[in-house]
C-alpha atoms as a PDB file:
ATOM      1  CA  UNK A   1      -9.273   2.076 -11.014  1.00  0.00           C
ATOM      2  CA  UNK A   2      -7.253   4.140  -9.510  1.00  0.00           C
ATOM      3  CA  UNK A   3      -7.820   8.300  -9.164  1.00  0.00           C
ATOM      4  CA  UNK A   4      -5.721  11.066  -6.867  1.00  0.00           C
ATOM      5  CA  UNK A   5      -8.182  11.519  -4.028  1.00  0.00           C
ATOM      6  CA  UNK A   6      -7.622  15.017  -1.496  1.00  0.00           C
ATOM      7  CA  UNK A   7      -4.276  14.612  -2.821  1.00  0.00           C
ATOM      8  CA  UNK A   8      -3.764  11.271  -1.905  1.00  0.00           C
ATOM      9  CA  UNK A   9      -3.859   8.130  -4.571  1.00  0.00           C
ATOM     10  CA  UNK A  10      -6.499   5.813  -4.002  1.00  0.00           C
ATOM     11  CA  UNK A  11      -8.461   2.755  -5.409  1.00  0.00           C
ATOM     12  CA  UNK A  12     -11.903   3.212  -6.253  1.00  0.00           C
ATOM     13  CA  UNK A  13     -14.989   0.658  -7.942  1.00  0.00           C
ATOM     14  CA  UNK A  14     -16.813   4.271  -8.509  1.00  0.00           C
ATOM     15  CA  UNK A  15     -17.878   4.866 -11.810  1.00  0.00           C
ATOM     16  CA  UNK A  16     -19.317   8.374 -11.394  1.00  0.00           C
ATOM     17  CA  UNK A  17     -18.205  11.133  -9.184  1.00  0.00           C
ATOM     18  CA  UNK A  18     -21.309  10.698  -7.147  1.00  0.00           C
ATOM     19  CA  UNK A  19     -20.257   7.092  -6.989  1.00  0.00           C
ATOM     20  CA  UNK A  20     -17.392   7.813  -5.747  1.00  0.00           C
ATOM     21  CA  UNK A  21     -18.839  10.114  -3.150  1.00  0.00           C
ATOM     22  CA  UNK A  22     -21.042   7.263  -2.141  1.00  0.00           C
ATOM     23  CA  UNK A  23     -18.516   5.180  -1.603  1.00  0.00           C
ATOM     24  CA  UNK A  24     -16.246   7.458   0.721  1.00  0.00           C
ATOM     25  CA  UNK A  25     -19.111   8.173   2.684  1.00  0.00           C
ATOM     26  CA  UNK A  26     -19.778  11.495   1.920  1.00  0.00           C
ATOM     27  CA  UNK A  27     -23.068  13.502   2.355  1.00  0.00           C
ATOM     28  CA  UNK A  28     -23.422  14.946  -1.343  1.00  0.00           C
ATOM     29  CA  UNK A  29     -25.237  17.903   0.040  1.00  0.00           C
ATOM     30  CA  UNK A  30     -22.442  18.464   2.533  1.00  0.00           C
ATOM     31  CA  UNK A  31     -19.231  18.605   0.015  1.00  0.00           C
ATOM     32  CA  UNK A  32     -18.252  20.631  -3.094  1.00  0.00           C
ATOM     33  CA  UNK A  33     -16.337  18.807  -5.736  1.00  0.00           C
ATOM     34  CA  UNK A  34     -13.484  19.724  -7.763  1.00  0.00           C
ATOM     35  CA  UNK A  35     -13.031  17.510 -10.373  1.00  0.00           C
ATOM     36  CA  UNK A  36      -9.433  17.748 -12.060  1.00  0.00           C
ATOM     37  CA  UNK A  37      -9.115  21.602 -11.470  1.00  0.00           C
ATOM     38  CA  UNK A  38     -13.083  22.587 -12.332  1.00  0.00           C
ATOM     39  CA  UNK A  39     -15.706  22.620  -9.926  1.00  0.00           C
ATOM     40  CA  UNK A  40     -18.238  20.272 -10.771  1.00  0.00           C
ATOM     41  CA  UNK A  41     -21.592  21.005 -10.222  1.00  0.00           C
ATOM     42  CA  UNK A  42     -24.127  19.656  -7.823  1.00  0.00           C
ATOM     43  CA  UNK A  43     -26.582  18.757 -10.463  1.00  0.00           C
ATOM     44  CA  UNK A  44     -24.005  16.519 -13.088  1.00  0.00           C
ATOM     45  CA  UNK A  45     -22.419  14.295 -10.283  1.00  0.00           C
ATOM     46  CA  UNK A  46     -23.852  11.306 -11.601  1.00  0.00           C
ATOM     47  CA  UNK A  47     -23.586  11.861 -14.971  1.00  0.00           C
ATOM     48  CA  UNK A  48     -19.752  12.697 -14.854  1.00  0.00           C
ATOM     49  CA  UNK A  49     -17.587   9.369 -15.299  1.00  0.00           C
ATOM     50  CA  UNK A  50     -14.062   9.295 -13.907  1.00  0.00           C
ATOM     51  CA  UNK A  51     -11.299   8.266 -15.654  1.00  0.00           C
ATOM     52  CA  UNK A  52      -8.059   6.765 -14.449  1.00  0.00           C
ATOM     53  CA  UNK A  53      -5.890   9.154 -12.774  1.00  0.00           C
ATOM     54  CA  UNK A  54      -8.584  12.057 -12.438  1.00  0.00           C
ATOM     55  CA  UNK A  55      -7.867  14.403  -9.736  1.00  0.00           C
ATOM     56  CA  UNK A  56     -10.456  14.716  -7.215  1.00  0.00           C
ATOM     57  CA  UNK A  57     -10.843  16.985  -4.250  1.00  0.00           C
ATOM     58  CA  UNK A  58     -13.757  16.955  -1.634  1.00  0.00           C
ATOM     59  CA  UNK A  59     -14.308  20.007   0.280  1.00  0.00           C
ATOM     60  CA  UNK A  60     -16.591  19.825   3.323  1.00  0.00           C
ATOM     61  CA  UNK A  61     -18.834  22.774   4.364  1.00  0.00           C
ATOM     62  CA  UNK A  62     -17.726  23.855   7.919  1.00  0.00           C
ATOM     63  CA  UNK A  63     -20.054  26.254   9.969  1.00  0.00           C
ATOM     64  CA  UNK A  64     -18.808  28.704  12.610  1.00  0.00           C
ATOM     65  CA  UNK A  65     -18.052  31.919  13.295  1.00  0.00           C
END
């Protein structure tokens, strides 16, 4: 299927947002998700099932100062 990734289209065999998270190699503890315009929380990643042409943005944590 295919969803709008940071933007960007892309093909995905994720099922679940924390599938899909998985599979783009990201740390789940590391990222915040945005899940077409609402920030998803932490705790329903793997219960949330995307959908053809969901919008998806992954925002890293950066540290610094």
């Amino acid at each position: 299927m295919q969803v709008i990734l940071n933007g960007e289209a892309c093909e995905t065999r994720a099922a679940t947002v924390l599938e899909l998270l998985t599979e783009q190699g990201a740390d789940p503890a590391r990222v915040a998700v945005v899940l077409n315009d609402a920030v998803l929380p932490a705790a329903g990643r793997a219960a949330v099932r995307l959908a053809a042409g969901d919008r998806v943005e992954l925002l890293a944590f950066a540290g610094g100062g």
